[in-house]
N, C-alpha and C. Protein backbone atom coordinates (compact mmCIF):
# COMPACT_ATOMS: atom_id res chain seq x y z
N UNK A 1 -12.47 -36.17 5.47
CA UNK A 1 -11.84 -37.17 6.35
C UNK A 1 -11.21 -36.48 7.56
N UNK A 2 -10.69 -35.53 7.32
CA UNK A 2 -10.10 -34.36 8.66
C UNK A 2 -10.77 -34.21 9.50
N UNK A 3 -11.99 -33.42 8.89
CA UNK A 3 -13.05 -33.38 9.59
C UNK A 3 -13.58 -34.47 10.22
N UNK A 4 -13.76 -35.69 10.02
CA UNK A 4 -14.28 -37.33 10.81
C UNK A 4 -13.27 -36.97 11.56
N UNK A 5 -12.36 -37.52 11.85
CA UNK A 5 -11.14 -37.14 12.50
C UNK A 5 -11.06 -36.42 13.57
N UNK A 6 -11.60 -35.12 13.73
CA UNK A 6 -11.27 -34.23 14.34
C UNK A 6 -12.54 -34.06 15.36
N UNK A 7 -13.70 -34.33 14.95
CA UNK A 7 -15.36 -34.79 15.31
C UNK A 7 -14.98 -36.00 16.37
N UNK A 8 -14.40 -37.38 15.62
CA UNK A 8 -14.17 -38.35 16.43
C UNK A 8 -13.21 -37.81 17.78
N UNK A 9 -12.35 -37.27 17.73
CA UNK A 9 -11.17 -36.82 18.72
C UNK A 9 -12.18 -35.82 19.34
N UNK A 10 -12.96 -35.44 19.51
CA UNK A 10 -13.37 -34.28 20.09
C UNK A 10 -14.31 -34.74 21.20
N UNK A 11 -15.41 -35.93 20.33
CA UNK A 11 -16.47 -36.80 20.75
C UNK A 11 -15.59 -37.46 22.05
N UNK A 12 -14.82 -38.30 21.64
CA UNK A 12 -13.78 -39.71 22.62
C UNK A 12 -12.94 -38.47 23.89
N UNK A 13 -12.18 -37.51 22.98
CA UNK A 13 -11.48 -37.14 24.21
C UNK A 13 -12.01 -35.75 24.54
N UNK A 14 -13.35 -35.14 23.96
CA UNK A 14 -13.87 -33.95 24.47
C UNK A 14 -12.52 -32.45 24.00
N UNK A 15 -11.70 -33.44 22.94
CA UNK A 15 -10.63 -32.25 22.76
C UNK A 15 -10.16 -31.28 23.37
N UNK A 16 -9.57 -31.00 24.10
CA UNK A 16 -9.32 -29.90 24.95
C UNK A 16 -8.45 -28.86 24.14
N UNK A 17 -8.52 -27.36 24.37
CA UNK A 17 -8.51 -26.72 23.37
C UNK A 17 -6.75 -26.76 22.96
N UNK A 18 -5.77 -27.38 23.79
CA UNK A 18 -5.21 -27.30 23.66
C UNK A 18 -4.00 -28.72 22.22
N UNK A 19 -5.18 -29.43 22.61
CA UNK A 19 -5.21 -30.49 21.66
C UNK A 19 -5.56 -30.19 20.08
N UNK A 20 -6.56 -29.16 20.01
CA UNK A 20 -7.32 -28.38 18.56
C UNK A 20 -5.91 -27.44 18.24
N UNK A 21 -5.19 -26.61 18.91
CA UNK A 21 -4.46 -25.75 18.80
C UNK A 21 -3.09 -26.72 17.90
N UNK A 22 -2.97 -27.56 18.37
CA UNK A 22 -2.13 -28.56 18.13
C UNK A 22 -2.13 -28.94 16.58
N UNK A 23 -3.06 -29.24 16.21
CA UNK A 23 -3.86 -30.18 15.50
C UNK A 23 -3.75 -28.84 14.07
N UNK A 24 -4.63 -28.08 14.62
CA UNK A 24 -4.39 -26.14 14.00
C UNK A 24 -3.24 -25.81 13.56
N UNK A 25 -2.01 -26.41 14.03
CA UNK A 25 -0.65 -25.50 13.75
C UNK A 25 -0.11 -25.91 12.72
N UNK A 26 -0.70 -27.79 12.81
CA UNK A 26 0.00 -28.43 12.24
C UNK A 26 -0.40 -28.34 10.38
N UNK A 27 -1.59 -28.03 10.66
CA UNK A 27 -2.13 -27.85 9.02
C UNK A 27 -1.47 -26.26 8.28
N UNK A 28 -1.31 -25.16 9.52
CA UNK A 28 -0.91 -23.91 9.50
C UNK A 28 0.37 -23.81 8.89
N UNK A 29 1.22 -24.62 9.30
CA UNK A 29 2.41 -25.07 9.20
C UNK A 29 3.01 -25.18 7.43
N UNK A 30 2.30 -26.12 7.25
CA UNK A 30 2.43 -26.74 5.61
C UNK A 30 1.79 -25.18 5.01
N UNK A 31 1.14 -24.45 5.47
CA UNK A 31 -0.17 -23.13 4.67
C UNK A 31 1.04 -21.74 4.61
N UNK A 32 1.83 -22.20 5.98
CA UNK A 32 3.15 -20.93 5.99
C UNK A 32 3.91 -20.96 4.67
N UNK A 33 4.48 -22.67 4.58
CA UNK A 33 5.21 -23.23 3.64
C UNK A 33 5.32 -22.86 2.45
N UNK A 34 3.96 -23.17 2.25
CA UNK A 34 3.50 -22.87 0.71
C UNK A 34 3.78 -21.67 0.23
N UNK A 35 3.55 -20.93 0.96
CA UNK A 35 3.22 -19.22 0.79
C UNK A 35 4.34 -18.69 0.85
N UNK A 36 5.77 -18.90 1.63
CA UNK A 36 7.08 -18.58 1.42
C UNK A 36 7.53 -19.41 -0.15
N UNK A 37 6.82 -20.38 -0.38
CA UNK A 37 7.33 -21.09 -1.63
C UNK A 37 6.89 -20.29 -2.69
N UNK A 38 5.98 -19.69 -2.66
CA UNK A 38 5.34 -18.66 -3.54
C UNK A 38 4.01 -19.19 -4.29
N UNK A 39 3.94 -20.80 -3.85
CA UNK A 39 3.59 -21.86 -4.75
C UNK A 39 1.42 -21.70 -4.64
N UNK A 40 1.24 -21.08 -3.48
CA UNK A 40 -0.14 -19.87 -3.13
C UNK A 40 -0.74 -19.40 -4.06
């Protein structure tokens, strides 16, 4: 579903890379989380 998502946003607004970076941090974010939680 991320992936539809991210295909559709890319297709409609041609994503600009700064929009992907965005989009990137935000999943990065929760992946930092985890990994200080030990929970990895």
């Amino acid at each position: 579903m991320n992936t539809d998502c991210l295909d559709i946003d890319e297709i409609l607004l041609k994503a600009p890379k700064k929009k992907k970076t965005k989009k990137k941090k935000q999943e990065v974010r929760p992946l930092s989380e985890l990994v200080k939680r030990g929970g990895a």
